[in-house]
Protein backbone atom coordinates (compact mmCIF):
# COMPACT_ATOMS: atom_id res chain seq x y z
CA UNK A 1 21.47 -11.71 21.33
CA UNK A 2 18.24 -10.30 22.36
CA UNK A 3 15.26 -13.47 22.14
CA UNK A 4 13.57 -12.36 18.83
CA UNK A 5 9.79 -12.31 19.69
CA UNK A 6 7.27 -11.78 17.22
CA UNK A 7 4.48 -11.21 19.27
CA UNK A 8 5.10 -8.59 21.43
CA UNK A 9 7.11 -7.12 18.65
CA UNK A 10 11.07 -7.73 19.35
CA UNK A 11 12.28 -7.63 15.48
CA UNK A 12 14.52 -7.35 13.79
CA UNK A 13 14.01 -3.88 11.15
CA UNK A 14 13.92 -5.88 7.77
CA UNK A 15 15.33 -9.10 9.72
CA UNK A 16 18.72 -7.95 8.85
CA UNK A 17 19.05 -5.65 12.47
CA UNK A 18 20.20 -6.79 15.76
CA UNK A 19 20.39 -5.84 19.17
CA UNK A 20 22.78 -6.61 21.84
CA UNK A 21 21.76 -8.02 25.45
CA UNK A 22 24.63 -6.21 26.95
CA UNK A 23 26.29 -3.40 26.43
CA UNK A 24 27.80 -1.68 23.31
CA UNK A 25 31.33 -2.02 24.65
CA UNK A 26 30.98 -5.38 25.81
CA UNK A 27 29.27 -6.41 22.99
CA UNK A 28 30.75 -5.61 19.67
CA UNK A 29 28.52 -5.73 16.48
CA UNK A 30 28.61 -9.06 14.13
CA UNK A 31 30.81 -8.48 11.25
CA UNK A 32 28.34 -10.56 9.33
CA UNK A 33 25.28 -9.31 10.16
CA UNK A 34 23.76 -5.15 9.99
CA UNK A 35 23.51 -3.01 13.10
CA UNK A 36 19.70 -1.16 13.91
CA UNK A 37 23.36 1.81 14.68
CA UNK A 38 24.04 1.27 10.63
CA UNK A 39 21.32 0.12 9.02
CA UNK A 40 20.88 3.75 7.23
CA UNK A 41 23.98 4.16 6.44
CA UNK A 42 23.77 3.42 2.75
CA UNK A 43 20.93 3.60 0.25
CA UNK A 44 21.18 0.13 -0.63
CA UNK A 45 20.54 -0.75 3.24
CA UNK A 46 17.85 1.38 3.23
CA UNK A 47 16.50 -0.41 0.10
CA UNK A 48 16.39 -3.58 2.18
CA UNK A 49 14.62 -1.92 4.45
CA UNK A 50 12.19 -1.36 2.26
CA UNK A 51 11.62 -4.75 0.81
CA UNK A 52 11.50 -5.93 4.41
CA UNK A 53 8.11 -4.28 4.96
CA UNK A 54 6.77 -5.87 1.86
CA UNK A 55 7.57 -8.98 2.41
CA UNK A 56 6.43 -9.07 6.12
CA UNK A 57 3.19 -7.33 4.83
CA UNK A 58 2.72 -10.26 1.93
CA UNK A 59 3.32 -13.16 4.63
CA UNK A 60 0.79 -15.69 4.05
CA UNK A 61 -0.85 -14.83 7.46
CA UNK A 62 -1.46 -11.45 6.32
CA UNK A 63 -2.01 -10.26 2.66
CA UNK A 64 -0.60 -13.04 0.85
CA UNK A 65 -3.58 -15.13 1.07
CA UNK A 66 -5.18 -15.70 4.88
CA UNK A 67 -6.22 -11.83 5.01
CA UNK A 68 -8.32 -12.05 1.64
CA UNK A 69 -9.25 -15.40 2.96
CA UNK A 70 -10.57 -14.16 5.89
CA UNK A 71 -12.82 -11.47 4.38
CA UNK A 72 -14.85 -14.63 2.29
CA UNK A 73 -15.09 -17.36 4.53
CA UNK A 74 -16.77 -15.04 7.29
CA UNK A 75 -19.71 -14.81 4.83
CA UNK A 76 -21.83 -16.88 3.22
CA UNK A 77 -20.80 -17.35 -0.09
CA UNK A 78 -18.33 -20.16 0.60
CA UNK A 79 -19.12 -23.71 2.52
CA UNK A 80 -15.90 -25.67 4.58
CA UNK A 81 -15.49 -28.73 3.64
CA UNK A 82 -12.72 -30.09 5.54
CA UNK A 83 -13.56 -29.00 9.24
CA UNK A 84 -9.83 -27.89 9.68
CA UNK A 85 -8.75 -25.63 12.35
CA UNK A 86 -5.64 -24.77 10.50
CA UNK A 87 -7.82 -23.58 7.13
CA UNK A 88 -10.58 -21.36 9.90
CA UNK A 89 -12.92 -23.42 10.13
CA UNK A 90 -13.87 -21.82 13.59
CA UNK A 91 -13.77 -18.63 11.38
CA UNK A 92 -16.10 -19.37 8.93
CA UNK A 93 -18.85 -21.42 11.96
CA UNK A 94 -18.53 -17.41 13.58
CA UNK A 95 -17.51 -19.36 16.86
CA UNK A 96 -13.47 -18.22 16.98
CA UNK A 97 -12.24 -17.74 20.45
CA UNK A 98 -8.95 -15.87 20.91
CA UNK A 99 -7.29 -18.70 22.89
CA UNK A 100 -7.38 -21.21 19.71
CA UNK A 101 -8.16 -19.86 16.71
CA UNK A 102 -5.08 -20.24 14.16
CA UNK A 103 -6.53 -17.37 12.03
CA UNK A 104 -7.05 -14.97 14.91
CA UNK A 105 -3.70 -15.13 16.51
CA UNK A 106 -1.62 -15.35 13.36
CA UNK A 107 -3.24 -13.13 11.48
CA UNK A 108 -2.68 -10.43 14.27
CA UNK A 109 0.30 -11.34 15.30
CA UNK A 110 1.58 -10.82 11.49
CA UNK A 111 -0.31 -7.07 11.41
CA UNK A 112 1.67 -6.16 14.71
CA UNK A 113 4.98 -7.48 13.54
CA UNK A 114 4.24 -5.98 9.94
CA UNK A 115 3.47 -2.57 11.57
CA UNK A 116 6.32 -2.82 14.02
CA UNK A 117 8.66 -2.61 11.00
CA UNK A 118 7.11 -0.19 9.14
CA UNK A 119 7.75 1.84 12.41
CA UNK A 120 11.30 0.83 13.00
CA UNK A 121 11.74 1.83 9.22
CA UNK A 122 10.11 5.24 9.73
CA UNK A 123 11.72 6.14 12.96
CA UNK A 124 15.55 5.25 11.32
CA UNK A 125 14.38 6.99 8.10
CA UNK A 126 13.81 10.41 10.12
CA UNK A 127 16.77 9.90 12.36
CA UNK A 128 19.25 9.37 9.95
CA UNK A 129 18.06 8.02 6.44
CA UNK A 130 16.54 10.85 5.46
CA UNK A 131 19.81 12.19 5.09
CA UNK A 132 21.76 9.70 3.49
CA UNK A 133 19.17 9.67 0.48
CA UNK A 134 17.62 12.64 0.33
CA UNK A 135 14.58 14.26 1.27
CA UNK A 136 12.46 13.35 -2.40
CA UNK A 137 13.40 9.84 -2.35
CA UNK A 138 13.66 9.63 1.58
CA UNK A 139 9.69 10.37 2.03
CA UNK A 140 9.05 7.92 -0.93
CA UNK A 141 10.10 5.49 1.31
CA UNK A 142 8.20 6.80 4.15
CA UNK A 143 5.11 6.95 1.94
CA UNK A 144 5.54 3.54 1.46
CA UNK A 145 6.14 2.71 4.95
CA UNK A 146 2.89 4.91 6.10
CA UNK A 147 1.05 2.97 3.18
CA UNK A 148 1.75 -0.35 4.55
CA UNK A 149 0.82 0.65 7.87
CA UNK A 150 -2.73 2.21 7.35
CA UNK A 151 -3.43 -0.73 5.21
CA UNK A 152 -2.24 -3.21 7.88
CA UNK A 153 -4.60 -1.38 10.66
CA UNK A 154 -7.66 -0.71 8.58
CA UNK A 155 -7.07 -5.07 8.24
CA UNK A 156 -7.10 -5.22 11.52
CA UNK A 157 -10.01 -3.09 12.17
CA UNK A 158 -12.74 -4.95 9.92
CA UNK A 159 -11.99 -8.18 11.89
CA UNK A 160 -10.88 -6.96 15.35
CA UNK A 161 -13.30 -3.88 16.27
CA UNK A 162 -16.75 -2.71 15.75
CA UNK A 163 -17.47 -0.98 12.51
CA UNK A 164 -17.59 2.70 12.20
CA UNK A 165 -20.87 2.82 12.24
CA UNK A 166 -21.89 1.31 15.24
CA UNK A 167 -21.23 4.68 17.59
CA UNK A 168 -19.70 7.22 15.05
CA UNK A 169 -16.38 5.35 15.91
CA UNK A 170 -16.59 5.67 19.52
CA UNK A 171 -16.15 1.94 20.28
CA UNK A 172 -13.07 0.43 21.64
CA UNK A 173 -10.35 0.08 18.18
CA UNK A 174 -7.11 -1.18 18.24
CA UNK A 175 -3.59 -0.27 20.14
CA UNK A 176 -2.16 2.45 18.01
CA UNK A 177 1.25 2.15 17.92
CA UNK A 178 3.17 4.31 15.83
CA UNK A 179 6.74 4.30 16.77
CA UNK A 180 8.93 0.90 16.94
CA UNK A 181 9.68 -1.25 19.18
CA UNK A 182 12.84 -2.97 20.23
CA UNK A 183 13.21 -4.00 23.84
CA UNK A 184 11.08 -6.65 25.64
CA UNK A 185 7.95 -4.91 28.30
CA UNK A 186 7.01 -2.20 25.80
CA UNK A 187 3.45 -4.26 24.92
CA UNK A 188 1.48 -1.95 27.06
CA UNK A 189 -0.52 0.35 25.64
CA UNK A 190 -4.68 0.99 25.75
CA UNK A 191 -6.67 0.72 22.77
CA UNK A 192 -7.72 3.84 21.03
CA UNK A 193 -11.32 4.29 19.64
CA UNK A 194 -12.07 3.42 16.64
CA UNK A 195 -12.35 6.92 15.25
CA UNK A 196 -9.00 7.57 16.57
CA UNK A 197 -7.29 4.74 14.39
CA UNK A 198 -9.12 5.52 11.06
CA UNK A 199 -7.76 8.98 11.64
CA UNK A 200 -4.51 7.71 11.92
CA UNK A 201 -5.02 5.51 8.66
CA UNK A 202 -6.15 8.69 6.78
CA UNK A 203 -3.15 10.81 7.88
CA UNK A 204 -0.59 8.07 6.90
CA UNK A 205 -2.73 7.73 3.31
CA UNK A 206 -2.75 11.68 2.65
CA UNK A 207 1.28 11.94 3.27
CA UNK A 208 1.46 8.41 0.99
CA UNK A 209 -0.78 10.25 -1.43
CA UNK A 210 1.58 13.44 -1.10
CA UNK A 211 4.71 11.70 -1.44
CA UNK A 212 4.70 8.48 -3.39
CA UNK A 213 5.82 8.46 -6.82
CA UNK A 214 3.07 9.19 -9.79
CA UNK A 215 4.21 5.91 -11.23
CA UNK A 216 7.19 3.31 -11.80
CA UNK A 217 9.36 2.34 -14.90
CA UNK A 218 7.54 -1.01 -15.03
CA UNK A 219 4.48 -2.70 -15.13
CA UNK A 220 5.87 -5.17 -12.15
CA UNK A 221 6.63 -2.39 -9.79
CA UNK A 222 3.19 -0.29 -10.63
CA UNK A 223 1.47 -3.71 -9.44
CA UNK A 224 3.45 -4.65 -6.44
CA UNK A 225 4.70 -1.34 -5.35
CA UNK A 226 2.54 1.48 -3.84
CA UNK A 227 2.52 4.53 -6.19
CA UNK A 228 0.25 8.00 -5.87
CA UNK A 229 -3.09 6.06 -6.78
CA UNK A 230 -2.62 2.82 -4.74
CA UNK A 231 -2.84 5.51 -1.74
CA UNK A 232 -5.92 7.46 -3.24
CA UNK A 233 -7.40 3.62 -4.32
CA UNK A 234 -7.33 2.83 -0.17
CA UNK A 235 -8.56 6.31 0.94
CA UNK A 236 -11.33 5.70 -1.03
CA UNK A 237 -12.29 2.00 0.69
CA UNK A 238 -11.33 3.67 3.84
CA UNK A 239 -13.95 6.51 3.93
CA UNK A 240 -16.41 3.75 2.48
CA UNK A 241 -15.89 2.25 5.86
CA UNK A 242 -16.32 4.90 7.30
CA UNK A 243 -19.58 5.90 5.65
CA UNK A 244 -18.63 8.76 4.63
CA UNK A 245 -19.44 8.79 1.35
CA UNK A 246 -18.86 12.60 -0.14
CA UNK A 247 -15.37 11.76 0.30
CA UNK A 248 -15.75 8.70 -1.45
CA UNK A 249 -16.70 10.55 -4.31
CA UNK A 250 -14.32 12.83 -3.78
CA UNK A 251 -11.46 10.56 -3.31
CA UNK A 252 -12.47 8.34 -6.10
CA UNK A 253 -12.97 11.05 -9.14
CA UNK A 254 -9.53 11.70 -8.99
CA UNK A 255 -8.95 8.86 -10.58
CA UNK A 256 -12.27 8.49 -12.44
CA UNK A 257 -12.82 11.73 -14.00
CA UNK A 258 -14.62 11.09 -16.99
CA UNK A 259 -18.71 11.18 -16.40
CA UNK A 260 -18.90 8.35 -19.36
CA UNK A 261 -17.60 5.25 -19.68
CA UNK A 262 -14.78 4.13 -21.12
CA UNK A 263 -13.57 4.85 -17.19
CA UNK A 264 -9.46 5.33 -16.63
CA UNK A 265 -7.37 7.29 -14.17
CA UNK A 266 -5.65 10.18 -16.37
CA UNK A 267 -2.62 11.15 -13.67
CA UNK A 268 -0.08 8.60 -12.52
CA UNK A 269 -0.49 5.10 -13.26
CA UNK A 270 -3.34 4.66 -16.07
CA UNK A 271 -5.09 2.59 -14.22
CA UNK A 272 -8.27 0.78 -16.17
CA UNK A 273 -10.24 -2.26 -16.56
CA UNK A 274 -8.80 -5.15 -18.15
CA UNK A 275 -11.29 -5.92 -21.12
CA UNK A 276 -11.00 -9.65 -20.34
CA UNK A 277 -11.46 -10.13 -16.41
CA UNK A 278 -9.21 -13.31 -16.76
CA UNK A 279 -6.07 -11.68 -17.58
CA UNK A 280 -6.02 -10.37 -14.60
CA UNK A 281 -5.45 -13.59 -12.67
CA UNK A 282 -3.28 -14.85 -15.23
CA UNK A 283 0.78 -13.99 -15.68
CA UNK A 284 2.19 -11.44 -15.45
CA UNK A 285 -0.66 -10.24 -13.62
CA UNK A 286 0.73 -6.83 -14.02
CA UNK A 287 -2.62 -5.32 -16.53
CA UNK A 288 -3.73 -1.68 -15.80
CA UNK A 289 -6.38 -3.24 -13.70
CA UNK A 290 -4.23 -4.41 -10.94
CA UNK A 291 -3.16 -1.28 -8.62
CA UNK A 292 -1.71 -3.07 -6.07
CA UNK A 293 -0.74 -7.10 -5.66
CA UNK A 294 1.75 -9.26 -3.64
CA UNK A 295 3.93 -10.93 -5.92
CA UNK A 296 4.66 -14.35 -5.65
CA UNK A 297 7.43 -16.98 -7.23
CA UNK A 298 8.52 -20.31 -6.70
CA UNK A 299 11.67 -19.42 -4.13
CA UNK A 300 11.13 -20.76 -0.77
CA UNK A 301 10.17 -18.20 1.57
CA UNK A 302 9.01 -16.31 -1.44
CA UNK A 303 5.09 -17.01 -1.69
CA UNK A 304 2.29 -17.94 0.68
CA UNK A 305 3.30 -21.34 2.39
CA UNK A 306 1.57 -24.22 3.91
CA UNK A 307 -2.06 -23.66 3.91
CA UNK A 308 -1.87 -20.20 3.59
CA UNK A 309 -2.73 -20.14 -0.30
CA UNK A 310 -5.79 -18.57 -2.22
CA UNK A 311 -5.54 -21.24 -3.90
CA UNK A 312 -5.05 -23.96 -1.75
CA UNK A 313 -8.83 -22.86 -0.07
CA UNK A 314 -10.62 -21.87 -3.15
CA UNK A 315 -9.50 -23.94 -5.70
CA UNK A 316 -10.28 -28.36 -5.88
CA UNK A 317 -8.68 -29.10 -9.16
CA UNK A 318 -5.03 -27.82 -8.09
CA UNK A 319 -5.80 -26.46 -4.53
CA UNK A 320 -6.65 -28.88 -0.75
CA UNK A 321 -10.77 -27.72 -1.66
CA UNK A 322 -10.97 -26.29 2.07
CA UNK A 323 -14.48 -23.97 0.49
CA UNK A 324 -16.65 -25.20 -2.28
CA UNK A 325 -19.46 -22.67 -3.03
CA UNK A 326 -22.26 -22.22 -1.76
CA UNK A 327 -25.47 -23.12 -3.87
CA UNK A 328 -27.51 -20.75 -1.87
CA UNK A 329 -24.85 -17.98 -1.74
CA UNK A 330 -23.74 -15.65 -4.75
CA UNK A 331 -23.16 -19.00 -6.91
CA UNK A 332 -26.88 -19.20 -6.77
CA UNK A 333 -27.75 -15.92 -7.06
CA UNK A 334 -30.42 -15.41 -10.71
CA UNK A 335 -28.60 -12.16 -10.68
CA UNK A 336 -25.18 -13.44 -11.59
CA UNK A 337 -26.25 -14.25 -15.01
CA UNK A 338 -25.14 -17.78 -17.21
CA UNK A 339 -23.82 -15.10 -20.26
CA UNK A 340 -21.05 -13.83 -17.17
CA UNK A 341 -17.74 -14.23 -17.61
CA UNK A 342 -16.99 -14.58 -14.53
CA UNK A 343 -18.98 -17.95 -13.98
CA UNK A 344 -16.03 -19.78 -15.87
CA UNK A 345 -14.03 -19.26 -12.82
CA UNK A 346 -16.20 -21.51 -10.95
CA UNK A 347 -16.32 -25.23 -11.59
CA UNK A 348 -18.31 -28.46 -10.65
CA UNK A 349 -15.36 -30.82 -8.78
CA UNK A 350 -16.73 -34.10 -7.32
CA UNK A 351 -20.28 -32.59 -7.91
CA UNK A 352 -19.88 -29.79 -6.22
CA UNK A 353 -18.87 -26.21 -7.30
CA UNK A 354 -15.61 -24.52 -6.59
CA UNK A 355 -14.14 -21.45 -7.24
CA UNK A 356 -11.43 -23.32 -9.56
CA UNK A 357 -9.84 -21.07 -12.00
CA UNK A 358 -9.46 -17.60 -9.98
CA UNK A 359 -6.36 -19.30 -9.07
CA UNK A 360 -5.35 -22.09 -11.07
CA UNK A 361 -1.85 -22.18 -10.00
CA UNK A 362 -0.84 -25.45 -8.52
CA UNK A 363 1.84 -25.71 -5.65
CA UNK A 364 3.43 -23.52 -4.38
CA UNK A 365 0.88 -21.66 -5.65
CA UNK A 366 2.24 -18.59 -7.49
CA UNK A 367 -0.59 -16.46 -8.54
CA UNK A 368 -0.53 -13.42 -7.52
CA UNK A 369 -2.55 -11.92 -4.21
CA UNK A 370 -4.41 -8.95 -5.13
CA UNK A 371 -5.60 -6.54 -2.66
CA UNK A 372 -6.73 -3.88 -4.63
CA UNK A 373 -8.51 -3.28 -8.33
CA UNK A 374 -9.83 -0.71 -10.65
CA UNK A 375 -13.31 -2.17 -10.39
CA UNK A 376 -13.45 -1.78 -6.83
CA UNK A 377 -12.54 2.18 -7.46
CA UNK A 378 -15.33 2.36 -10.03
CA UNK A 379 -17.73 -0.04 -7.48
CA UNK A 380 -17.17 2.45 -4.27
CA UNK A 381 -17.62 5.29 -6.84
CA UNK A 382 -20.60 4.36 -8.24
CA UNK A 383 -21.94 3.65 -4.64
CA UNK A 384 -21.11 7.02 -3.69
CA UNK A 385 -22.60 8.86 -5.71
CA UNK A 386 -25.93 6.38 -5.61
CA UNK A 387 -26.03 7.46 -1.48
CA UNK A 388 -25.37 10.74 -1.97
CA UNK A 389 -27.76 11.77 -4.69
CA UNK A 390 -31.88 11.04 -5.03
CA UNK A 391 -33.47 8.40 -7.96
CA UNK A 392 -30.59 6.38 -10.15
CA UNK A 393 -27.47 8.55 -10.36
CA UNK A 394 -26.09 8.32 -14.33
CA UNK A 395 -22.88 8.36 -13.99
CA UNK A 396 -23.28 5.87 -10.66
CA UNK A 397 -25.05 3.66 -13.33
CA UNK A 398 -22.40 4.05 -15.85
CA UNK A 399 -19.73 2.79 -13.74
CA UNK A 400 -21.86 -0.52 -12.29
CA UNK A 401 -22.37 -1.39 -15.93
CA UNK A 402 -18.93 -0.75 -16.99
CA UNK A 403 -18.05 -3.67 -15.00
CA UNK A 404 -20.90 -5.67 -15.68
CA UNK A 405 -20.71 -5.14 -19.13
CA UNK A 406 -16.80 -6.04 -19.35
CA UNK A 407 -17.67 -9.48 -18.27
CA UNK A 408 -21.14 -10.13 -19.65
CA UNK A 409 -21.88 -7.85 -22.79
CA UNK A 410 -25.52 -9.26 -22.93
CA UNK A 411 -26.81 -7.47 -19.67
CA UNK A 412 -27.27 -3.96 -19.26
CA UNK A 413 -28.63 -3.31 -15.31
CA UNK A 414 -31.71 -0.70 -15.08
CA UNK A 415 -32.59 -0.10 -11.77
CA UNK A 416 -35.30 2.30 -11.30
CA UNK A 417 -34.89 3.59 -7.94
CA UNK A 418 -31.77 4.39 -6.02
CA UNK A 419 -32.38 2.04 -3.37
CA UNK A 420 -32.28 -0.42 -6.57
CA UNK A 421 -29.37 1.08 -8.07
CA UNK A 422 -27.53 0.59 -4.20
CA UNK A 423 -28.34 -3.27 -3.96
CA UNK A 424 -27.42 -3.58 -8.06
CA UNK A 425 -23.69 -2.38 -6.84
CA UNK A 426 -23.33 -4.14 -3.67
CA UNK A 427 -24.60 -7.01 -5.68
CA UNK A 428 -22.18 -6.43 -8.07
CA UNK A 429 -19.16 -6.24 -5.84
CA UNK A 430 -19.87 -10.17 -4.18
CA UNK A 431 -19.67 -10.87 -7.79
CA UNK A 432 -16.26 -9.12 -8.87
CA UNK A 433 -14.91 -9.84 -5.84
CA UNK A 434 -15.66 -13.58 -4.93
CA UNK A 435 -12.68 -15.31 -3.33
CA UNK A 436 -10.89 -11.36 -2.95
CA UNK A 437 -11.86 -10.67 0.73
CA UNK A 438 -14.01 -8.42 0.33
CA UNK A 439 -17.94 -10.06 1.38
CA UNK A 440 -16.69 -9.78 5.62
CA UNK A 441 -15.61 -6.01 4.88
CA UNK A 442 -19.26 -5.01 3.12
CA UNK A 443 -21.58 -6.99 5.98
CA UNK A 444 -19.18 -4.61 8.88
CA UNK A 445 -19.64 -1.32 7.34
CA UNK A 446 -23.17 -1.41 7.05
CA UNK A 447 -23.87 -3.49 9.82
CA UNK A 448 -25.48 -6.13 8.40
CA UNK A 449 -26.10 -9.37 9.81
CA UNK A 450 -24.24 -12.44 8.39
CA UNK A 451 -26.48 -14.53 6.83
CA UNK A 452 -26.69 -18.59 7.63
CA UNK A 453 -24.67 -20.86 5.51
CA UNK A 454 -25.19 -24.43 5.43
CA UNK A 455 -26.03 -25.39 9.29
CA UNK A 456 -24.16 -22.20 10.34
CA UNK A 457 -27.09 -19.72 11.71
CA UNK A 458 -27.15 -16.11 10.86
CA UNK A 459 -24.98 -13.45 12.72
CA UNK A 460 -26.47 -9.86 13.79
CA UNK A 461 -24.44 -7.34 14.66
CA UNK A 462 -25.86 -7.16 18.30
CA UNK A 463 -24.30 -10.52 18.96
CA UNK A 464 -21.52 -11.82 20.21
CA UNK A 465 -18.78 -13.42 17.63
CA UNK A 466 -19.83 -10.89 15.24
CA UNK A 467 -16.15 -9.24 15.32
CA UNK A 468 -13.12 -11.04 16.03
CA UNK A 469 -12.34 -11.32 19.83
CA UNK A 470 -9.01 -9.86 20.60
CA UNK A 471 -5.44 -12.83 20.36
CA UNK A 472 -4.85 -14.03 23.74
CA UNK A 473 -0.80 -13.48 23.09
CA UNK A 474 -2.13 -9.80 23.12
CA UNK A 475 -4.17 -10.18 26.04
CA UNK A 476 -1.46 -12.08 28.37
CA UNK A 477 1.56 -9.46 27.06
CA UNK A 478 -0.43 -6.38 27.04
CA UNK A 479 -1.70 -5.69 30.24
CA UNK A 480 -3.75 -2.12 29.19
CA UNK A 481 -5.65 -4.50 26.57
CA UNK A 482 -9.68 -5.20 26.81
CA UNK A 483 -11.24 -8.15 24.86
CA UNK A 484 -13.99 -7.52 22.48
């Protein structure tokens, strides 16, 4: 058998597929074990399939916990406590080479070997597949495959390549690859632009969009599956990337229609705000709220692992208290008010605060990962249409309260100029989505610098170690490859 290499991408399609080293007739398939020649033979095969992309895309390296993780501890909300290499602490000082960081090389390694089945899946599904289930159900599938994928590179992008807006998306992006691999030496490839991969990620969210089903049976699978809206939910964070926010607005309406609040998506999953922000981060964590999440249970194999956990960083009480808050970031911040809801999620451990109740769930850490909410639809829509019209946009304003108001009925924001009304939301979004991922992805697409934390200096976005530099398992095995 074929050395299975993660790296440079030698997988196995759903880890169930194998290749021989010599040939066919010399080399007869494993009775116990599923051939990349019959792995589409049958639709419950091609269900496997399936699940295999999901669970490589909620590995703990990736969107099971370090991804999310990654998009906090970059900023400067959060203060390391343990100085451990393992948890980023390299990360979060902005001084991660590619040679030794744990987060760096993992967390792209994971992407590529995530992506690498969602292309082996695609490239079986149109070969043969396809046929055996059907055309409807067949690009279902695919939309799910194309889903993962644009997800996994527009990861890859906020950490690994400089934003969109530095150059209209004429810097150096990522490689692009977009069929699968299966034989050693076929690393080589040259990285496209950046423009040239968020293309890519729009044209595998508009067939996703296209082709994915309105909704599911179940609550579980409308959470932790990706239906219609999860791929109109991740157009919209894409374009606000991009900065280009008419198509925020665009993308976003569809599933916020109404000009008033109460805000819900009327077509495929009714997706809405939870009116108690704590049910969402509590079982089943399946509420209206939650458009798309990685599931997690007790099986081994079958949640984050060793210091990969949301909780396991955030949390002191039941987590390793890797980041405490800090004082001088959001936690601090007069405009997150006492009368917030959301302030019971943070706690004073050892005299010092901690985001300890997000995720309360002690080991092996079950809670849920989420990746994307209804707020942050109503957020990026209510920032759209702030940047796109003059003075303080009503129905922008609506929406920011809407999720102010959920969580703290006693404030009602007034910002009187739209410059106002723009901080009020970005604001509002390091609130909603402490401990989420989401503070590294708001500094890159508006080129911000990162502020100082602690002894930690600030970070502008003309210096070095402001992205990511490049893994050096991607460097040594792709020769075509340039460092950031």
């Amino acid at each position: 058998m074929k050395k299975q290499v993660k790296h440079i991408l030698i997988v196995s399609l759903g880890m169930m597929i194998f290749s021989s080293c010599k040939k066919e007739l010399l080399s007869p398939i494993p009775q116990t074990s599923v051939s990349d020649a019959t792995a589409f033979d049958t639709p419950a095969r091609i269900a496997n399939q399936v699940n295999s992309m999901y669970q490589a895309f909620k590995s703990g390296s990736l969107f099971g916990g370090r991804a999310q993780i990654a998009g906090d501890i970059i900023g400067e909300d959060f203060l390391n406590e343990l100085t451990n290499g393992v948890t980023g602490v390299d990360v979060w000082t902005l001084n991660a080479t590619g040679t030794s960081a744990n987060f760096i090389k993992n967390m792209w390694s994971q992407a590529y070997y995530t992506i690498n089945i969602c292309n082996l899946f695609i490239d079986g599904m149109n070969a043969k597949g396809t046929s055996v289930i059907g055309a409807t159900l067949g690009n279902n599938y695919i939309g799910e495959a194309r889903l993962i994928r644009a997800i996994t590179y527009l990861k890859l992008l906020e950490h690994y390549a400089r934003p969109f807006a530095d150059g209209n998306g004429s810097k150096p992006g990522l490689p692009l690859r977009l069929t699968g691999i299966k034989e050693s030496g076929s690393s080589a490839l040259v990285r496209s632009t950046v423009a040239e991969v968020y293309a890519q990620i729009l044209t595998d969210l508009n067939f996703a969009e296209t082709n994915l089903p309105a909704n599911y049976t179940s609550a579980i699978l409308n959470t932790t599956r990706a239906h219609r809206n999860t791929a109109i939910a991740f157009k919209v964070r894409t374009y606000l990337a991009m900065q280009n926010y008419a198509s925020v607005v665009t993308e976003a309406t569809k599933m916020v229609p109404q000009s008033t609040a109460p805000f819900s998506a009327t077509s495929g999953v009714a997706n809405a705000l939870q009116a108690n922000i704590v049910n969402v981060f509590r079982t089943p964590y399946t509420t209206s709220e939650s458009i798309f999440s990685m599931p997690m249970t007790s099986t081994a194999g079958d949640n984050p692992g060793t210091q990969n956990q949301l909780g396991y960083y955030f949390a002191k009480s039941t987590g390793n208290g890797e980041y405490s808050l800090n004082p001088s970031g959001i936690y601090g911040n007069a405009g997150w008010t006492a009368t917030d809801a959301r302030r019971n999620f943070n706690a004073t451990v050892s005299g010092k605060p901690y985001l300890n109740l997000k995720y309360n769930g002690p080991n092996p850490y079950t809670d849920f990962a989420p990746i994307m909410r209804y707020s942050e639809v109503l957020l990026s829509l209510a920032e759209g249409l702030a940047r796109t019209n003059t003075g303080v946009n009503a129905k922008a304003l609506a929406l920011l309260n809407a999720v102010r108001q959920r969580s703290d009925v006693t404030t009602i924001l007034a910002p009187v100029t739209q410059t106002d009304l723009i901080n009020a939301i970005l604001l509002e979004r390091r609130i909603e989505f402490l401990g989420e991922g989401r503070r590294n992805f708001d500094l890159m697409r508006l080129l911000q610098t990162i502020p100082a934390k602690g002894t930690i200096s600030a970070k502008a976005s003309t210096e070095a170690g402001y992205i990511w530099p490049i893994s050096a398992d991607e460097m040594s095995l792709n020769p075509l490859m340039t460092d950031n």
